[in-house]
N, C-alpha and C. Protein backbone atom coordinates (compact mmCIF):
# COMPACT_ATOMS: atom_id res chain seq x y z
N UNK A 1 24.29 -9.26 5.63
CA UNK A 1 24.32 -9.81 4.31
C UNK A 1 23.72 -11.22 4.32
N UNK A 2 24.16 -11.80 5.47
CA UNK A 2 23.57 -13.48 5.40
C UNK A 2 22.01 -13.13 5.61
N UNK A 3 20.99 -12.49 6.46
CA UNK A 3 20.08 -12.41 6.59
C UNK A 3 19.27 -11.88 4.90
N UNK A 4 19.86 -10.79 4.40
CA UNK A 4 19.24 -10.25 2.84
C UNK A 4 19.37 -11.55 2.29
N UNK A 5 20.17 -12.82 1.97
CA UNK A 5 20.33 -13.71 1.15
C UNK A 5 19.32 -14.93 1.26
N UNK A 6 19.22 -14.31 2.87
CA UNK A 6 18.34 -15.71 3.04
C UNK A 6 16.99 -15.51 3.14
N UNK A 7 16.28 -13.76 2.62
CA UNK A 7 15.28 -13.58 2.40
C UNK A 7 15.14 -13.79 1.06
N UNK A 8 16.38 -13.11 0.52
CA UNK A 8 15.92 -13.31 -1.34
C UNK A 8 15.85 -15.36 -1.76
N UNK A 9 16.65 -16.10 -0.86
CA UNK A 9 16.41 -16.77 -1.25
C UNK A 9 15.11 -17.78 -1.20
N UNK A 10 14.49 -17.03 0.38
CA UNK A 10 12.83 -17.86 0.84
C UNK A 10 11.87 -17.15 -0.29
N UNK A 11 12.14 -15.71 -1.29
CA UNK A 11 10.91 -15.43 -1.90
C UNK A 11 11.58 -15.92 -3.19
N UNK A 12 12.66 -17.26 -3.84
CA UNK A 12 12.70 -17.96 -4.75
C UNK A 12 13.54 -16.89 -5.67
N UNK A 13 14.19 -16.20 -5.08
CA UNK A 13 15.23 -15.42 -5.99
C UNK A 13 16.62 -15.32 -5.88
N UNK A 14 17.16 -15.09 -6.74
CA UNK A 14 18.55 -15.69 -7.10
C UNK A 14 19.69 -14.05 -6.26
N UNK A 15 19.10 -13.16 -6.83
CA UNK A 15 19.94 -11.98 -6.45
C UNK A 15 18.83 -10.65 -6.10
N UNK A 16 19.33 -9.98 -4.54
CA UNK A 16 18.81 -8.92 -4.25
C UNK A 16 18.03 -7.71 -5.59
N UNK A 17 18.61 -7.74 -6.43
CA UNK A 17 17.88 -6.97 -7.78
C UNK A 17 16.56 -7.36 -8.43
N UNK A 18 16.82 -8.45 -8.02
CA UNK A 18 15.05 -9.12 -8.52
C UNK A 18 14.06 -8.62 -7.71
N UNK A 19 14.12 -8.26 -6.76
CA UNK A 19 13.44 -7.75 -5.90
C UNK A 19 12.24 -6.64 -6.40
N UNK A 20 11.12 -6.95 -6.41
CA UNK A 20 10.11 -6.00 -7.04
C UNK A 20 8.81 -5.99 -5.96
N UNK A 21 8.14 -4.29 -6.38
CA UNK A 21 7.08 -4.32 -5.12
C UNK A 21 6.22 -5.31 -5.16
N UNK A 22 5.76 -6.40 -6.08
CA UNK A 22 4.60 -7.14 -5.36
C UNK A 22 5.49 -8.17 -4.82
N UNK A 23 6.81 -8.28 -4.26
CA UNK A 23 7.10 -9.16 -3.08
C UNK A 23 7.13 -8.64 -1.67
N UNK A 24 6.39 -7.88 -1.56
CA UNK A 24 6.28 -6.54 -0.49
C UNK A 24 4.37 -6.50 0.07
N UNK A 25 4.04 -6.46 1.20
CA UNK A 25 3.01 -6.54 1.35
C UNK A 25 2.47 -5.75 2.53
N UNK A 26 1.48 -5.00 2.66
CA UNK A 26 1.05 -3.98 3.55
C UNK A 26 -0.25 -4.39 3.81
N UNK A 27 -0.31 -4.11 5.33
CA UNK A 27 -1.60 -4.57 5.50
C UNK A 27 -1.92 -3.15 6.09
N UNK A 28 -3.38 -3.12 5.15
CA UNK A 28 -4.53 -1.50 5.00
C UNK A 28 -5.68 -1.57 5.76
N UNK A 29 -5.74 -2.92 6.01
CA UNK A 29 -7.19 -3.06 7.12
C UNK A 29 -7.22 -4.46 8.06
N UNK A 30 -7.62 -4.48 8.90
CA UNK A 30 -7.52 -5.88 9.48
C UNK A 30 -8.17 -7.15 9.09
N UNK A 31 -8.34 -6.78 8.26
CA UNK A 31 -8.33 -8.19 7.33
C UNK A 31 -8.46 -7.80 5.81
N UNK A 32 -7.32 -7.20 5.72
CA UNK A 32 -6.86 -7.11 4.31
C UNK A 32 -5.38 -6.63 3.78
N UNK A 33 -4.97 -7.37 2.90
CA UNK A 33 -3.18 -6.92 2.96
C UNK A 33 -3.35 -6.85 1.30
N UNK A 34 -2.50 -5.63 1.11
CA UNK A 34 -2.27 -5.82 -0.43
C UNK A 34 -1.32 -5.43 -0.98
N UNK A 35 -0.08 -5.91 -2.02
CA UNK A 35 0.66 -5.91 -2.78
C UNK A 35 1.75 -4.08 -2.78
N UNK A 36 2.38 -3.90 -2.71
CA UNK A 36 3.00 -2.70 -2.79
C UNK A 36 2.64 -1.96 -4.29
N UNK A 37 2.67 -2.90 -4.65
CA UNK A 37 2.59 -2.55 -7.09
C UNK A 37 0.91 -2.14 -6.86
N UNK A 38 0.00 -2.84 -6.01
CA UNK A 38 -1.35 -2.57 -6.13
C UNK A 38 -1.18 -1.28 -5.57
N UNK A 39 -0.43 -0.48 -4.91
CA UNK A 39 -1.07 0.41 -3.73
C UNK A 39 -0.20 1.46 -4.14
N UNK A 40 0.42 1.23 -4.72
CA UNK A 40 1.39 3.06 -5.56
C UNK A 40 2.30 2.77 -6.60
N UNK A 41 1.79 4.17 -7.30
CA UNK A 41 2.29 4.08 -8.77
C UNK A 41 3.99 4.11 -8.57
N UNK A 42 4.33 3.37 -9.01
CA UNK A 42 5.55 3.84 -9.73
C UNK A 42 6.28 3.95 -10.90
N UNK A 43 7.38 4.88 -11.09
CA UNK A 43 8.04 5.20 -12.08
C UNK A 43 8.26 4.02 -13.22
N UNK A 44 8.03 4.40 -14.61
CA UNK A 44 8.61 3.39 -15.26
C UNK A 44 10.53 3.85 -15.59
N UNK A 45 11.32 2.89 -16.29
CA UNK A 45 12.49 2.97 -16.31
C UNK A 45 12.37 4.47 -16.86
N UNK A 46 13.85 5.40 -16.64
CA UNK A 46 13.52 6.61 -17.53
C UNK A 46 12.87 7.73 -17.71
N UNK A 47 11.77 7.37 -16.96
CA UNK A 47 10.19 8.32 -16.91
C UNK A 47 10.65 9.52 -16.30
N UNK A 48 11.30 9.53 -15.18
CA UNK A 48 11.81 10.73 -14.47
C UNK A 48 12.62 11.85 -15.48
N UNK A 49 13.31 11.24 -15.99
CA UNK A 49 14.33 11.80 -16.53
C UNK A 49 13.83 12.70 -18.30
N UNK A 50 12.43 11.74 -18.78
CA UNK A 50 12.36 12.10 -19.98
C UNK A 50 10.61 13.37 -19.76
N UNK A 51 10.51 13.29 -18.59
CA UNK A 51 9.28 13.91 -17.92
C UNK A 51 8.11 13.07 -17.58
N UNK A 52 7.94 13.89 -16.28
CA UNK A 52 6.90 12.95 -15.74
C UNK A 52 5.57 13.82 -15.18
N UNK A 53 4.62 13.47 -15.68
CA UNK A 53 3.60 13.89 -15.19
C UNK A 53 2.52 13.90 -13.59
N UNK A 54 3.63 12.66 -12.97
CA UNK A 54 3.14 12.55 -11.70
C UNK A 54 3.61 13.55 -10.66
N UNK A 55 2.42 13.97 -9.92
CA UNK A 55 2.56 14.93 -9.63
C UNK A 55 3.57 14.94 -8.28
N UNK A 56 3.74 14.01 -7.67
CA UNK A 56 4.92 13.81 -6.52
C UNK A 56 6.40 14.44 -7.38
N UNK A 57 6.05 14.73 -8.72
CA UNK A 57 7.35 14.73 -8.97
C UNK A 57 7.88 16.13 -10.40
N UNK A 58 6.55 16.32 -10.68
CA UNK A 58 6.34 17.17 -11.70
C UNK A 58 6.54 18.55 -11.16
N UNK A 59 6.83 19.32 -10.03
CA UNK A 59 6.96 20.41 -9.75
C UNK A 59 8.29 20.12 -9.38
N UNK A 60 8.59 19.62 -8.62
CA UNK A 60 10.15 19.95 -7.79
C UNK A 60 11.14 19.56 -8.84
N UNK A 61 10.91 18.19 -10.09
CA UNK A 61 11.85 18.03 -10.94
C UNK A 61 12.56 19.22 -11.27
N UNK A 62 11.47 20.14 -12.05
CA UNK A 62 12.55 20.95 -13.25
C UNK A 62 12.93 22.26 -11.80
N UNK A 63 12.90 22.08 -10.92
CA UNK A 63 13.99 23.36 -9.90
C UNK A 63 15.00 22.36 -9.47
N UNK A 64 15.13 21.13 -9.88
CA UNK A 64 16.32 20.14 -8.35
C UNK A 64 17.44 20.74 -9.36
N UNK A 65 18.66 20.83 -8.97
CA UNK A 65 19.76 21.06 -9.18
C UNK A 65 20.61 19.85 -8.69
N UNK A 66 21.94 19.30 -9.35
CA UNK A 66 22.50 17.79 -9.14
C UNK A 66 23.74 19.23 -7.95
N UNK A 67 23.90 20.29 -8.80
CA UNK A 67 25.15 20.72 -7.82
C UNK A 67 24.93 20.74 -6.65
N UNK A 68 23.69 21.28 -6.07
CA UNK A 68 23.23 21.64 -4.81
C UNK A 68 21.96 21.63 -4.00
N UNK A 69 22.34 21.10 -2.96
CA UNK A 69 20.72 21.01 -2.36
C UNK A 69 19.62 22.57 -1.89
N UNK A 70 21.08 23.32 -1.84
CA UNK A 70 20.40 24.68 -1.48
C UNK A 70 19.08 25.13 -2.10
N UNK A 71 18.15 25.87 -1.43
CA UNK A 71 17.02 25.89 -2.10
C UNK A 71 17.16 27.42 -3.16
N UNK A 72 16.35 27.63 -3.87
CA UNK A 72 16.72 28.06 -5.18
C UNK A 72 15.86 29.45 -4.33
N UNK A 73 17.00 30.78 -4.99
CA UNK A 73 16.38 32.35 -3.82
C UNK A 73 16.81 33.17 -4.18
């Protein structure tokens, strides 16, 4: 816990929740690093839930079941 606090507090943030991908950084080539938000889409608030067209997520949504992980047979 002391170590998470004392990262959120070196990238100027108050609480672990602020935390967003462009404070995140990947390096893609040796001499080039770029932003997590630059390098994959993500969900907006909700999006999952009201349908989503991305495809990481557009097939398996409408089979997941909350009761069970079992696969559907």
């Amino acid at each position: 816990m002391t170590a998470l606090a004392e990262v959120v507090a070196a990238a100027g943030l108050d609480h672990p929740q602020e935390v967003r991908p462009h404070h995140f950084s990947k390096r893609v080539a040796a001499n080039r690093v770029e932003t997590y938000d630059s390098l994959y889409r993500f969900l907006e608030p909700g999006e999952l839930l009201a349908g989503t067209d991305d495809p990481r997520f557009k097939d398996a949504w409408p089979i997941a079941r909350a009761e069970s992980f079992a696969p559907l047979g």
